[in-house]
N, C-alpha and C. Protein backbone atom coordinates (compact mmCIF):
# COMPACT_ATOMS: atom_id res chain seq x y z
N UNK A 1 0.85 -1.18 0.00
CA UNK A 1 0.00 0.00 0.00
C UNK A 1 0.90 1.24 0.00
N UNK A 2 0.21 2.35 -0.85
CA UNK A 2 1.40 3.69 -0.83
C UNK A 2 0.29 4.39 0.19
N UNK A 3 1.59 5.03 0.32
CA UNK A 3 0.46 6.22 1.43
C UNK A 3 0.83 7.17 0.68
N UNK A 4 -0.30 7.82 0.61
CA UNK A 4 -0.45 9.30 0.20
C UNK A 4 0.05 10.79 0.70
N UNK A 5 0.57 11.76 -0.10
CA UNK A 5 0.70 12.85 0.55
C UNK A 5 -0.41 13.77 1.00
N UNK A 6 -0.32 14.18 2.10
CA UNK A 6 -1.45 15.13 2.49
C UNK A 6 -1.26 16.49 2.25
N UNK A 7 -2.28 16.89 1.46
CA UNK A 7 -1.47 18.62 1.08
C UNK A 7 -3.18 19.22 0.71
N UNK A 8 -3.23 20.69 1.81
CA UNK A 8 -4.06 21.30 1.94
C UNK A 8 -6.07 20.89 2.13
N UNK A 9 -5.86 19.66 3.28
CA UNK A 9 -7.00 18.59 3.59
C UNK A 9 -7.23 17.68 2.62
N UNK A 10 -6.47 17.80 2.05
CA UNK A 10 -6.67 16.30 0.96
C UNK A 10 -5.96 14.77 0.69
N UNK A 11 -6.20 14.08 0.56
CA UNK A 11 -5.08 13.07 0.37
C UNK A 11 -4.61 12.95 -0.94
N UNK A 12 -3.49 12.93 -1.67
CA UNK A 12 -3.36 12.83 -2.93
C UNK A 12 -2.45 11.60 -3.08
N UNK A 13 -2.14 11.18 -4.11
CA UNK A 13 -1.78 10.02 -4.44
C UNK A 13 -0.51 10.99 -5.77
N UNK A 14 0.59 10.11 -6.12
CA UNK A 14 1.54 10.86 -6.50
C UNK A 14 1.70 9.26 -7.70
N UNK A 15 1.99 10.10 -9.04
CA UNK A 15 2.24 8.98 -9.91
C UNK A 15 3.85 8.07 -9.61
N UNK A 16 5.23 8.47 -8.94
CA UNK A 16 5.82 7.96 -8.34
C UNK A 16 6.05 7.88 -7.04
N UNK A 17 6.78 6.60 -6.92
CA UNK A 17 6.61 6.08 -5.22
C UNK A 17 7.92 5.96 -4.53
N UNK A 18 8.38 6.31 -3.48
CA UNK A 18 9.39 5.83 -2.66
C UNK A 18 9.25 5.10 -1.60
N UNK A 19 10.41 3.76 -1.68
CA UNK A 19 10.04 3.29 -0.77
C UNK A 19 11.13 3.02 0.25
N UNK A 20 10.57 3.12 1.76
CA UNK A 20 11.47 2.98 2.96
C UNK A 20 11.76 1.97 3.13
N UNK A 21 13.40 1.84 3.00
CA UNK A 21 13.41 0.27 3.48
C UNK A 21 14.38 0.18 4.53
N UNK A 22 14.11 -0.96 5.24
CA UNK A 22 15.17 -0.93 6.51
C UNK A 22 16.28 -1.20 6.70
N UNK A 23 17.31 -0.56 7.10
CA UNK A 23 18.47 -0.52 6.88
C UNK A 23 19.12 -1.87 7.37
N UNK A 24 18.42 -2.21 8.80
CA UNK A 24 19.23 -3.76 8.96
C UNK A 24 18.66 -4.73 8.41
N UNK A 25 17.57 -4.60 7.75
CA UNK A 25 17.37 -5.88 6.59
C UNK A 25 16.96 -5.06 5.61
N UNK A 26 17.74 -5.27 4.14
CA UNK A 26 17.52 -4.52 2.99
C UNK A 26 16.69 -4.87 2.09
N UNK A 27 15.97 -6.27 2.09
CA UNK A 27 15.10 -6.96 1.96
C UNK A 27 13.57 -6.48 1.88
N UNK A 28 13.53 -5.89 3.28
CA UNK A 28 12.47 -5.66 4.41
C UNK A 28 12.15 -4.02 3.34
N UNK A 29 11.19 -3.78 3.01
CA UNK A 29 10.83 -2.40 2.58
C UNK A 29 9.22 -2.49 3.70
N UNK A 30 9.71 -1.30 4.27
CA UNK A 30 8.99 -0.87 5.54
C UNK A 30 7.12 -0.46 5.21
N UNK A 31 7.54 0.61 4.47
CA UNK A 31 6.41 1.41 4.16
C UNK A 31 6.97 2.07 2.43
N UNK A 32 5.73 2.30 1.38
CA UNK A 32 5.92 2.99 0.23
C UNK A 32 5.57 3.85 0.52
N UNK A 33 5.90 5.23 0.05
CA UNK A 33 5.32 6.36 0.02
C UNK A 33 4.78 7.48 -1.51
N UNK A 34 4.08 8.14 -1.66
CA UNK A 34 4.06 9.05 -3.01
C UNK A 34 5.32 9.66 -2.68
N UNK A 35 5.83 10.04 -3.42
CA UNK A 35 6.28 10.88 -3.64
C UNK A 35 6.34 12.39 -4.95
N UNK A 36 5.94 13.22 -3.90
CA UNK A 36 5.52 14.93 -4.43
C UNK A 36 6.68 15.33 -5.25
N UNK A 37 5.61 15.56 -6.40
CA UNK A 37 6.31 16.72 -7.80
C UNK A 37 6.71 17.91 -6.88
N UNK A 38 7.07 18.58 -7.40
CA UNK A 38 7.41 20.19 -7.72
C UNK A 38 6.01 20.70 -7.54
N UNK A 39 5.10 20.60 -8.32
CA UNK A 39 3.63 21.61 -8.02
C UNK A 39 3.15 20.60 -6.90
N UNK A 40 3.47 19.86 -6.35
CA UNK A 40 2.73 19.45 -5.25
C UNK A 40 3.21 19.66 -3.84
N UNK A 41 4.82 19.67 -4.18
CA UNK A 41 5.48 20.78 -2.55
C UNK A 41 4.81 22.28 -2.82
N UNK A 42 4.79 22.96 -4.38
CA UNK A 42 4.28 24.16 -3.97
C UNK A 42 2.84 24.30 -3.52
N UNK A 43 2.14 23.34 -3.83
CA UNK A 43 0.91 23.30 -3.22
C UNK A 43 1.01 23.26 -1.82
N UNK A 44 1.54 22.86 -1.41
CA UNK A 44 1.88 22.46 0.33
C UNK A 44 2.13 23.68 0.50
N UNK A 45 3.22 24.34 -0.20
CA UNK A 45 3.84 25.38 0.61
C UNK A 45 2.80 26.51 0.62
N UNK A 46 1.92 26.48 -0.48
CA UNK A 46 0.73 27.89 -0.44
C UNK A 46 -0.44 26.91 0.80
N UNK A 47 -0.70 25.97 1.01
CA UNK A 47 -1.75 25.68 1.72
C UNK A 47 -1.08 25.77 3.02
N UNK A 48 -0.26 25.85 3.22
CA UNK A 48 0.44 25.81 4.73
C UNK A 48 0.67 27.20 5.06
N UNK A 49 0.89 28.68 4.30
CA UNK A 49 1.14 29.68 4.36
C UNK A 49 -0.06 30.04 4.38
N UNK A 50 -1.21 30.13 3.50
CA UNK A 50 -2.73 29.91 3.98
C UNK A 50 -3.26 29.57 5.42
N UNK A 51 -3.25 28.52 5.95
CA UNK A 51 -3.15 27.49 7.11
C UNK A 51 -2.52 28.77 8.10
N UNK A 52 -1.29 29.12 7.91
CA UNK A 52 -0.85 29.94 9.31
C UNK A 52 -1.29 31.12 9.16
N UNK A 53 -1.74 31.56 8.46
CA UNK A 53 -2.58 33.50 8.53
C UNK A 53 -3.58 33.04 9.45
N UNK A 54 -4.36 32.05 9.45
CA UNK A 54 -5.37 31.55 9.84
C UNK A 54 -5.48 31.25 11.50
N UNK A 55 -4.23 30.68 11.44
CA UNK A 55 -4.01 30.07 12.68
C UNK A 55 -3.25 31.16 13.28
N UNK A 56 -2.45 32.11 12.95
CA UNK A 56 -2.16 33.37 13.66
C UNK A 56 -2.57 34.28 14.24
N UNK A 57 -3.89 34.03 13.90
CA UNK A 57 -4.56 35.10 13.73
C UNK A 57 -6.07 34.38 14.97
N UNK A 58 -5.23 33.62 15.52
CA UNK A 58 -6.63 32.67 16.44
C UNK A 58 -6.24 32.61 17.72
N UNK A 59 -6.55 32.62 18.86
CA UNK A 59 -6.16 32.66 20.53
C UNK A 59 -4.93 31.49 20.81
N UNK A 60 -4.46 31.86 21.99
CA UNK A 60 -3.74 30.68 21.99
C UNK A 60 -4.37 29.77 22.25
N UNK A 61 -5.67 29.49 23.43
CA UNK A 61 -6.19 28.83 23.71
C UNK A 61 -6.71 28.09 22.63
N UNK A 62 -6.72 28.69 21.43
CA UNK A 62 -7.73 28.08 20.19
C UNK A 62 -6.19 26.88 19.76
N UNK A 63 -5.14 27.21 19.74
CA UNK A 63 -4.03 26.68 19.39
C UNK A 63 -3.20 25.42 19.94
N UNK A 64 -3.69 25.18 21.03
CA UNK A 64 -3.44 24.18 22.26
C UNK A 64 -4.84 23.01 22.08
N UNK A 65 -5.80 23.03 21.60
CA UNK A 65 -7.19 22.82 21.50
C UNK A 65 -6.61 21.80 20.33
């Protein structure tokens, strides 16, 4: 199973995959992952800069919650 990247509440799925494998058995691949294009870190990076105006802009109490 790949796991998906999460970028701006969504799950997306990435046409290539990386996969973790464990170093003391090389055999052993742990977990696959997508792995994110270029427009899909910049997507992250505008939904996360989005995300903190938001959250800056909210109590602390709202932030600990």
């Amino acid at each position: 199973m790949v796991q998906p990247n999460y970028i701006g509440g969504e799950w997306r799925h990435a046409s290539e995959v990386i996969a973790n494998i464990n170093p003391s058995n090389t055999n052993d691949i742990v977990a696959s992952y997508a792995q994110a294009s270029l427009a899909d870190v910049q997507q992250a990076i505008d939904a996360a800069a989005t995300a903190f105006l938001a959250w800056s802009r909210s109590s602390p109490i709202r932030h600990i919650a």
